[in-house]
PDB file of N, CA and C in Angstrom:
ATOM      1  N   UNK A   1      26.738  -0.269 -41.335  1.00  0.00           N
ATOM      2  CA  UNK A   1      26.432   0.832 -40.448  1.00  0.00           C
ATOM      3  C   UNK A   1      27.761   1.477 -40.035  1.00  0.00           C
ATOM      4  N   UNK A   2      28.039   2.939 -39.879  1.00  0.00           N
ATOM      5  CA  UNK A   2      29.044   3.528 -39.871  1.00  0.00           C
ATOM      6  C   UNK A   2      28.993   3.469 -38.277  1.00  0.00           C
ATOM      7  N   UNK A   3      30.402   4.199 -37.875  1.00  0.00           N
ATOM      8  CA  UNK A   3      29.995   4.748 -36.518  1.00  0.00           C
ATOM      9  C   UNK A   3      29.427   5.729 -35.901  1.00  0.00           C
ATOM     10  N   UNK A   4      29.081   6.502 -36.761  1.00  0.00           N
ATOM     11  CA  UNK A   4      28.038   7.861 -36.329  1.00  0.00           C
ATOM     12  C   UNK A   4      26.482   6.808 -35.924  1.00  0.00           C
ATOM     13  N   UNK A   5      26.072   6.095 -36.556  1.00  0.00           N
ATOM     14  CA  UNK A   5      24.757   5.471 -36.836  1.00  0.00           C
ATOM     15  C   UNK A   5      25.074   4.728 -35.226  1.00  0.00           C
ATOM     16  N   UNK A   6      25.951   4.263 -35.200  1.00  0.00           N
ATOM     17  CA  UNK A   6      26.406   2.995 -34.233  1.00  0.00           C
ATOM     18  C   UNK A   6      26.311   3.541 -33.042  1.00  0.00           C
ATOM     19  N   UNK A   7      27.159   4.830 -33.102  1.00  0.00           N
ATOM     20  CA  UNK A   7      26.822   5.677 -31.459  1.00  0.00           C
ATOM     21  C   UNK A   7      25.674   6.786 -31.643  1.00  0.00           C
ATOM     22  N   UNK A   8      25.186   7.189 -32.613  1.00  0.00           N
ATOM     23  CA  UNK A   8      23.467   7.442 -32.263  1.00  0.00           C
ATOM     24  C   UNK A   8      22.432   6.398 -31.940  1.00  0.00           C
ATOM     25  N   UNK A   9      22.551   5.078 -32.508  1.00  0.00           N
ATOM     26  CA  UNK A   9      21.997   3.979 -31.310  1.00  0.00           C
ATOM     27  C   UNK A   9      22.434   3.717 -30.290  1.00  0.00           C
ATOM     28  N   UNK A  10      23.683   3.780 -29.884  1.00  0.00           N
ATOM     29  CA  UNK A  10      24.023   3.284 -28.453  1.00  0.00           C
ATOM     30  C   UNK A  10      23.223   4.626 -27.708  1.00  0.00           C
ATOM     31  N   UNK A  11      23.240   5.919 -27.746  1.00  0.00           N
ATOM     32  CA  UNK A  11      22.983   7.244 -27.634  1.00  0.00           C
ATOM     33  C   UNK A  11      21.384   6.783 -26.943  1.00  0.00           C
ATOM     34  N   UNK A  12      20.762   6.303 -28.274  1.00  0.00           N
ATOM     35  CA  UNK A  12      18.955   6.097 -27.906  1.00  0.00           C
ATOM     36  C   UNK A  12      18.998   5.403 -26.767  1.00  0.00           C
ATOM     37  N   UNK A  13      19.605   4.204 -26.974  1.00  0.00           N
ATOM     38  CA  UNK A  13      19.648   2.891 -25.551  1.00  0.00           C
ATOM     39  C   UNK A  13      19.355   3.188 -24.745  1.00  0.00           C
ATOM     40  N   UNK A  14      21.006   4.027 -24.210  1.00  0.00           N
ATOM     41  CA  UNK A  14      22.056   4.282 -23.186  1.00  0.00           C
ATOM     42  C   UNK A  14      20.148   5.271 -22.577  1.00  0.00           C
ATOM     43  N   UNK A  15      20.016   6.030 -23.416  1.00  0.00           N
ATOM     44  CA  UNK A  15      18.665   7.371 -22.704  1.00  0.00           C
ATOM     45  C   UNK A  15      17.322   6.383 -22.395  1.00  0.00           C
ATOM     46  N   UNK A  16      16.955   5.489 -23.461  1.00  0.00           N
ATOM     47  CA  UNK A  16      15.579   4.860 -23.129  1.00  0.00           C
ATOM     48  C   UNK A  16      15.872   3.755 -21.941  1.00  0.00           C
ATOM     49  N   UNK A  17      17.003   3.241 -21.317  1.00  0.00           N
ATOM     50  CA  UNK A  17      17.831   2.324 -20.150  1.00  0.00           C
ATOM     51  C   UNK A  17      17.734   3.536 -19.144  1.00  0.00           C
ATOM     52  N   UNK A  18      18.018   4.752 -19.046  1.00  0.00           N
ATOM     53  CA  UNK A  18      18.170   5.847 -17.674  1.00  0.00           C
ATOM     54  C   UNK A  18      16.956   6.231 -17.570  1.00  0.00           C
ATOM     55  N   UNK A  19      16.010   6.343 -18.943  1.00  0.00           N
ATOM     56  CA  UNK A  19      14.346   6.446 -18.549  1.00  0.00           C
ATOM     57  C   UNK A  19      13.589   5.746 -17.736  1.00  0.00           C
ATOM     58  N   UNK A  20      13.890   4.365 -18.182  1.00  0.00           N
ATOM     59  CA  UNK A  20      13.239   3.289 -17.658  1.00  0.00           C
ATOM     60  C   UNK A  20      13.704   3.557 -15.727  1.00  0.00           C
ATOM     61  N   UNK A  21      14.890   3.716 -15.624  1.00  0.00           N
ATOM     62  CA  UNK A  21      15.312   3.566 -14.306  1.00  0.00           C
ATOM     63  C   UNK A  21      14.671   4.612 -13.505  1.00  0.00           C
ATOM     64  N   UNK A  22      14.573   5.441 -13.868  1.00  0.00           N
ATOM     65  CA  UNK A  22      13.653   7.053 -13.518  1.00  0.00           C
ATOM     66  C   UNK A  22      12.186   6.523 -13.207  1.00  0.00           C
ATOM     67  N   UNK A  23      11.810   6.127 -14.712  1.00  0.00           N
ATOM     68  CA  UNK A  23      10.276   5.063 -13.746  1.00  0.00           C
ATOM     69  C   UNK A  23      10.319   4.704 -12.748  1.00  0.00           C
ATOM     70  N   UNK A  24      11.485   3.140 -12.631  1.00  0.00           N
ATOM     71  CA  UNK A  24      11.574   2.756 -11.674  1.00  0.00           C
ATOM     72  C   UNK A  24      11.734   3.111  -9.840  1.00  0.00           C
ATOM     73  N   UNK A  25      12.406   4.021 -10.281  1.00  0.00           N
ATOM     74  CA  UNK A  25      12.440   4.448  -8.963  1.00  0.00           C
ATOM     75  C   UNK A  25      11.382   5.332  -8.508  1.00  0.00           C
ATOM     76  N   UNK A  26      10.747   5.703  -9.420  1.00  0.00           N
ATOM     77  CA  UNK A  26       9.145   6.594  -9.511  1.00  0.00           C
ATOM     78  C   UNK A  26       8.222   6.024  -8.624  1.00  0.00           C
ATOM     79  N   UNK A  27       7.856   4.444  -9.481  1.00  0.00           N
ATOM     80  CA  UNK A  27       7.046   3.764  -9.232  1.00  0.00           C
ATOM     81  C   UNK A  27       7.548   3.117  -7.689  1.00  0.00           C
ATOM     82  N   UNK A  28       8.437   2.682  -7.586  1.00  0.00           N
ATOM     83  CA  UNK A  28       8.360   2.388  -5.942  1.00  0.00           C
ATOM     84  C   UNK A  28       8.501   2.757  -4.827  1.00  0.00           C
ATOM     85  N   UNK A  29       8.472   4.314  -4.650  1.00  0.00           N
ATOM     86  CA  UNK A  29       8.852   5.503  -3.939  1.00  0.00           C
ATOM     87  C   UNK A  29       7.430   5.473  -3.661  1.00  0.00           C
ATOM     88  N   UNK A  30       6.669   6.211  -4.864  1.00  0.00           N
ATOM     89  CA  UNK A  30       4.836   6.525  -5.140  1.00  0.00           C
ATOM     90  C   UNK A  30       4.820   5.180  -4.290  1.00  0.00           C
ATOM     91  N   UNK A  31       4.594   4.231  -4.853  1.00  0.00           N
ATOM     92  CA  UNK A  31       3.851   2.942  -4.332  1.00  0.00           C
ATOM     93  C   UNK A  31       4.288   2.714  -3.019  1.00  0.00           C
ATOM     94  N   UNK A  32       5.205   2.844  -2.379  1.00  0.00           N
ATOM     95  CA  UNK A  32       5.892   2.646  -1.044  1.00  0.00           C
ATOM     96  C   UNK A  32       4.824   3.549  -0.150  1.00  0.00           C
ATOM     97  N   UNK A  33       4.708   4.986  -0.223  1.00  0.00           N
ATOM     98  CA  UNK A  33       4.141   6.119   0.151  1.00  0.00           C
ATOM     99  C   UNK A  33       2.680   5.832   0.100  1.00  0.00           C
ATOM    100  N   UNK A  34       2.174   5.020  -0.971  1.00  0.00           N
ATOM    101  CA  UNK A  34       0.349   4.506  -0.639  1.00  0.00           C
ATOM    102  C   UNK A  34       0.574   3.666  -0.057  1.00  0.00           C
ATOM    103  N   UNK A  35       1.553   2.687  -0.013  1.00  0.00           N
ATOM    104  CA  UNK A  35       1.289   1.273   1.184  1.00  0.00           C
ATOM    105  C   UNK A  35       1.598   2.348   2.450  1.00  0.00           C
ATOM    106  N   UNK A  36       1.991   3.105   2.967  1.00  0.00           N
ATOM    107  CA  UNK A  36       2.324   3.751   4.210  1.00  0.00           C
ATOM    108  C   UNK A  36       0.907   4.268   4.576  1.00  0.00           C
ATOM    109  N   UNK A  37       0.490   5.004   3.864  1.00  0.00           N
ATOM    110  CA  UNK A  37      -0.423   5.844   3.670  1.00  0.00           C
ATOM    111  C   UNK A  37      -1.824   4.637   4.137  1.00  0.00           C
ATOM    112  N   UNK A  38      -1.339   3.458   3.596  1.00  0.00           N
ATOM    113  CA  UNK A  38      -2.735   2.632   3.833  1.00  0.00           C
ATOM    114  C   UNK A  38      -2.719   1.601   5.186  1.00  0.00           C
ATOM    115  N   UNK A  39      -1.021   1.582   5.407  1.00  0.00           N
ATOM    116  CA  UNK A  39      -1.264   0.840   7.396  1.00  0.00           C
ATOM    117  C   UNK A  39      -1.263   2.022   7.630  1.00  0.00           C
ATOM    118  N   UNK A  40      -0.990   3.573   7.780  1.00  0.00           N
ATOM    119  CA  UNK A  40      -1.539   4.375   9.102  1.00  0.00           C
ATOM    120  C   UNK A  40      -3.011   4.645   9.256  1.00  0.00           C
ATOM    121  N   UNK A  41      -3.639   4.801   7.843  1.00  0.00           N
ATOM    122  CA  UNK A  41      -5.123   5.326   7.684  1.00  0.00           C
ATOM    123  C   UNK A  41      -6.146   3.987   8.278  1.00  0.00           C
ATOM    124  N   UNK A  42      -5.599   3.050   7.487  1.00  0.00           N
ATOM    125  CA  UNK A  42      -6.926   1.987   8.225  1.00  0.00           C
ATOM    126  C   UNK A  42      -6.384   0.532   7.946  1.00  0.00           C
ATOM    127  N   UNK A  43      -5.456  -0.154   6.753  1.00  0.00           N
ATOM    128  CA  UNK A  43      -5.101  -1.300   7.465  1.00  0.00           C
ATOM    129  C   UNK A  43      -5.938  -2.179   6.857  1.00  0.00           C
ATOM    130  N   UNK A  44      -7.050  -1.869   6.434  1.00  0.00           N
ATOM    131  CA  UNK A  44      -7.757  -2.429   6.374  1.00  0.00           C
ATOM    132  C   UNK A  44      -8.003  -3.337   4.489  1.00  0.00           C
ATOM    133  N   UNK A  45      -8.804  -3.218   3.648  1.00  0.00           N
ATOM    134  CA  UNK A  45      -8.504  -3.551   2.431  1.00  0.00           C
ATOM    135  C   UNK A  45      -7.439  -3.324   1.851  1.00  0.00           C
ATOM    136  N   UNK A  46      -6.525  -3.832   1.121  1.00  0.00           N
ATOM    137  CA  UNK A  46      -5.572  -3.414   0.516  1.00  0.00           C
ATOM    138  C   UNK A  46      -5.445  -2.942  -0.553  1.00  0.00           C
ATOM    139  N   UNK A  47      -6.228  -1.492  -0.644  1.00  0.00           N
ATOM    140  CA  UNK A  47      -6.453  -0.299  -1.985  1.00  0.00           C
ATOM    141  C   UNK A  47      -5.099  -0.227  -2.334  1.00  0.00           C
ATOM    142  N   UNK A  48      -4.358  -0.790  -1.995  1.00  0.00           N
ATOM    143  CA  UNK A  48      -3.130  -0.097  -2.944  1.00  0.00           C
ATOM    144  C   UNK A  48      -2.612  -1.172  -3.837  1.00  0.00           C
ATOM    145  N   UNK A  49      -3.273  -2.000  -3.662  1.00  0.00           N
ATOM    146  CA  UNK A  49      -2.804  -3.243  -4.987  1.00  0.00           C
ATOM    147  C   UNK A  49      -3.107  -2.548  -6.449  1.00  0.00           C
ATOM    148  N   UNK A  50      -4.429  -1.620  -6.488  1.00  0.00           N
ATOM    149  CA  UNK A  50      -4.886  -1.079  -7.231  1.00  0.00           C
ATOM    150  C   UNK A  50      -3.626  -0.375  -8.612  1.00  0.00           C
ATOM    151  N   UNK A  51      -3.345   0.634  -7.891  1.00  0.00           N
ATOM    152  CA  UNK A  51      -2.040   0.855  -8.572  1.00  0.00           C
ATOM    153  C   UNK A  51      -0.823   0.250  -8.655  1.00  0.00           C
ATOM    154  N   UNK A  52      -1.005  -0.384  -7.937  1.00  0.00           N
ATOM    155  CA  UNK A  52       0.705  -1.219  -7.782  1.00  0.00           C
ATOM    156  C   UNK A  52       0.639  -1.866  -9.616  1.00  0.00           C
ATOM    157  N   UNK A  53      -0.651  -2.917  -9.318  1.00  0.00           N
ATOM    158  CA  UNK A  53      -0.999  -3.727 -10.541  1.00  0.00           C
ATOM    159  C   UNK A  53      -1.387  -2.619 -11.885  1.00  0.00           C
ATOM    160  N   UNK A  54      -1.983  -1.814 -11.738  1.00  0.00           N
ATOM    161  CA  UNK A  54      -2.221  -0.867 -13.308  1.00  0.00           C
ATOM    162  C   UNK A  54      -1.006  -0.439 -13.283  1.00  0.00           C
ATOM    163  N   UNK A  55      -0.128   0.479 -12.779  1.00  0.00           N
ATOM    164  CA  UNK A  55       1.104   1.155 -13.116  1.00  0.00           C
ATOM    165  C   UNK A  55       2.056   0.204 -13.143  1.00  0.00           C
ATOM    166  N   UNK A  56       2.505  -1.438 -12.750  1.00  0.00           N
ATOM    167  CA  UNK A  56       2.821  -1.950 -12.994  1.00  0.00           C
ATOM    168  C   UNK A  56       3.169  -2.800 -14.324  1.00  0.00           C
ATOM    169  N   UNK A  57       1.906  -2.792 -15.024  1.00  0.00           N
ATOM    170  CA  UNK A  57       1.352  -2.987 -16.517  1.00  0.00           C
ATOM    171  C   UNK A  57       2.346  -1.963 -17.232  1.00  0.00           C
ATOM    172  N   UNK A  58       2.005  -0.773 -16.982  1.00  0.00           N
ATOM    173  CA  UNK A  58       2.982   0.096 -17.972  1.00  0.00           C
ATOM    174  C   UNK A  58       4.516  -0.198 -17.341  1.00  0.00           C
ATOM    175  N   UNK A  59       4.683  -0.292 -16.340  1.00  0.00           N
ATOM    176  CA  UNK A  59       6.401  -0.252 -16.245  1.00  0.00           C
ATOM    177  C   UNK A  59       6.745  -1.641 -16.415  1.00  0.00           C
ATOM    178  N   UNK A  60       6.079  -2.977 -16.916  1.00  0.00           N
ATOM    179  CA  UNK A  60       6.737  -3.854 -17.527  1.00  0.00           C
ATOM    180  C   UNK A  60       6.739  -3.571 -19.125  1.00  0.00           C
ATOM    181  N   UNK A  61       6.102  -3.224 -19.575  1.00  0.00           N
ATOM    182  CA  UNK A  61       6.305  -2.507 -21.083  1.00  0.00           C
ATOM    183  C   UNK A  61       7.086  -1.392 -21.418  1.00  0.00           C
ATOM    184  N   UNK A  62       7.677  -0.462 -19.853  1.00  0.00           N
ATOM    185  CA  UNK A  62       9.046   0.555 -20.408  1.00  0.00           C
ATOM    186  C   UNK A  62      10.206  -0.672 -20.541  1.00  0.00           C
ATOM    187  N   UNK A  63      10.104  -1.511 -19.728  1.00  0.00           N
ATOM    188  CA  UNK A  63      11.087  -2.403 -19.290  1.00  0.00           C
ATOM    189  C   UNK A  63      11.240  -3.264 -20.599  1.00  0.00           C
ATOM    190  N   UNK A  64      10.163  -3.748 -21.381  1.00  0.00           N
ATOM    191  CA  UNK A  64      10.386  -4.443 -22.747  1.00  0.00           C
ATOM    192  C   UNK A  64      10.591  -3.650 -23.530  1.00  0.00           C
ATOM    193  N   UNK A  65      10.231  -2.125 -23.406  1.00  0.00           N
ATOM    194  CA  UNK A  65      10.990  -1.401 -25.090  1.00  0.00           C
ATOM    195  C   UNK A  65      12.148  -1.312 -24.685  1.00  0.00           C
ATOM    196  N   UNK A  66      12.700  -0.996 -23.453  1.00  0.00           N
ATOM    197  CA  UNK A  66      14.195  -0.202 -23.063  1.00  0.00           C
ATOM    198  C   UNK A  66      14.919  -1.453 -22.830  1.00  0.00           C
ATOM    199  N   UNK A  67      14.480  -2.663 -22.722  1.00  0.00           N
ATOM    200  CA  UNK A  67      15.719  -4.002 -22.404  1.00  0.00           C
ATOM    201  C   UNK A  67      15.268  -4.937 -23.661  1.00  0.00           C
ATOM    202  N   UNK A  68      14.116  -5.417 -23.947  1.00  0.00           N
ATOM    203  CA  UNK A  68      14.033  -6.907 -24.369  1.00  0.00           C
ATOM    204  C   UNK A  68      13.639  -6.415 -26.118  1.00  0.00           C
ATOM    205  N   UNK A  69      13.095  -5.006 -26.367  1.00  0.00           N
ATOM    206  CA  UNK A  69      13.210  -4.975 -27.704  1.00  0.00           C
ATOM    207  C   UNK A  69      14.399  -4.849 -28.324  1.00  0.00           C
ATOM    208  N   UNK A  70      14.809  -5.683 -29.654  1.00  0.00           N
ATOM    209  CA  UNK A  70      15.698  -5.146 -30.465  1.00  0.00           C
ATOM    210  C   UNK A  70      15.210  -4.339 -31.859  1.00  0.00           C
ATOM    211  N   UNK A  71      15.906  -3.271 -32.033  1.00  0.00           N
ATOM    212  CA  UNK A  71      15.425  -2.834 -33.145  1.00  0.00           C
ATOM    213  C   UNK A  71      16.042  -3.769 -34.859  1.00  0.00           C
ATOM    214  N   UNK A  72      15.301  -3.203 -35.767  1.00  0.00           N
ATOM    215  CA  UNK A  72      15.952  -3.674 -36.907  1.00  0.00           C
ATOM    216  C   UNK A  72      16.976  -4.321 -37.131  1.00  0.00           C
ATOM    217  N   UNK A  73      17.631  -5.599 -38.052  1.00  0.00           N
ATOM    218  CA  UNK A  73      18.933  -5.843 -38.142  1.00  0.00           C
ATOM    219  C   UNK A  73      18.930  -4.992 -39.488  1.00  0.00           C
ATOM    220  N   UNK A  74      20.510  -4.956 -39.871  1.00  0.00           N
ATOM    221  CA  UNK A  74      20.701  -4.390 -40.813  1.00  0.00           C
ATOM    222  C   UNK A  74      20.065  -5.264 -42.485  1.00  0.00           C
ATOM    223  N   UNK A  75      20.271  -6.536 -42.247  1.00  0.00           N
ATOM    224  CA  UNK A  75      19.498  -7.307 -43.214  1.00  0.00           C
ATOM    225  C   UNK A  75      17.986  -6.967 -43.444  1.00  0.00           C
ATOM    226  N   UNK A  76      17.220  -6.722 -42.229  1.00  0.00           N
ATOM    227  CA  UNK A  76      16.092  -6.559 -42.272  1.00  0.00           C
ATOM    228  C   UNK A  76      15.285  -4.888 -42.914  1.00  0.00           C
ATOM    229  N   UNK A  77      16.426  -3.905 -42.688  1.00  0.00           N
ATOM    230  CA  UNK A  77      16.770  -2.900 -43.322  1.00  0.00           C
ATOM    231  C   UNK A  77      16.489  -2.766 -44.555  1.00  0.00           C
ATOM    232  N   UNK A  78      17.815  -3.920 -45.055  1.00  0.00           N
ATOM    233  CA  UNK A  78      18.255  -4.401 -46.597  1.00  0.00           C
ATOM    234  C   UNK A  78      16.821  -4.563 -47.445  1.00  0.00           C
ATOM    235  N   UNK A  79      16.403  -5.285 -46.951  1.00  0.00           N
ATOM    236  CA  UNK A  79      15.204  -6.053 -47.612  1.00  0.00           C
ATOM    237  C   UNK A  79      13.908  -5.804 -47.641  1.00  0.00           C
ATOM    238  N   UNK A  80      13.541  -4.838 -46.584  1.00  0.00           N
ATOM    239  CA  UNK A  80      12.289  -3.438 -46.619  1.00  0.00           C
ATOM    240  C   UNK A  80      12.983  -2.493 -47.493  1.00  0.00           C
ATOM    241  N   UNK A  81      13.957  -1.974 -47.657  1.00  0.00           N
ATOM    242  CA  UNK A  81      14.340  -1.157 -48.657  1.00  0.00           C
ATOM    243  C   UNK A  81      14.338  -1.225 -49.811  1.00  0.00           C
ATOM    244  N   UNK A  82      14.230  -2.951 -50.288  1.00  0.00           N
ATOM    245  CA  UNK A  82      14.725  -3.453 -51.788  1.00  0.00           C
ATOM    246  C   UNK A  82      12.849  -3.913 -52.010  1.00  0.00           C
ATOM    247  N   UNK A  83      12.373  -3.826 -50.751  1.00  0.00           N
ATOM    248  CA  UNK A  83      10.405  -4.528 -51.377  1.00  0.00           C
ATOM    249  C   UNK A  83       9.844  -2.867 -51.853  1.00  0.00           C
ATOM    250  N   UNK A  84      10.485  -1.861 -51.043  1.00  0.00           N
ATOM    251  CA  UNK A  84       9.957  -0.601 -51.353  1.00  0.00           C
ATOM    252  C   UNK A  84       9.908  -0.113 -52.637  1.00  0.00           C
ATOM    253  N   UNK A  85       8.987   0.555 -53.514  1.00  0.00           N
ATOM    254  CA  UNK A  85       9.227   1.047 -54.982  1.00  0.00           C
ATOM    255  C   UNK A  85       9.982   2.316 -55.201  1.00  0.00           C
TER     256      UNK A  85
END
């Protein structure tokens, strides 16, 4: 892999790592603002688990493509390229 290739992946990272953080701070601003929203109104059931837990679901899966996936090694490259006709 050259270095053009090398810093157009660091490039993807570096953007899908500042995405993820943009969620993040999305999601607990929003979610902060329904827990507020739910001790002044009534206190009472806690409707806001609701979203906490579904939008939660998706922002542990930005969090596994943008941190815990790795893409391709270059071997693995190698060797889908050489099964291809």
């Amino acid at each position: 892999m050259d270095d053009a290739q090398r810093r157009e992946r660091a490039l993807a990272s570096l953007k899908r790592k500042a995405d993820f953080r943009t969620h993040l701070v999305t999601y607990v601003l929003v979610n902060a603002m329904l827990i507020v929203i739910w001790a002044v109104t009534s206190g009472g059931f806690f409707w806001p688990i609701f979203p906490i837990l579904g939008w939660g679901v998706g922002l542990g899966l930005h969090a596994f493509e943008s941190y815990g996936r790795r893409g391709p090694s270059e071997d693995q490259i190698r060797r889908e390229m050489d099964r291809l006709p």
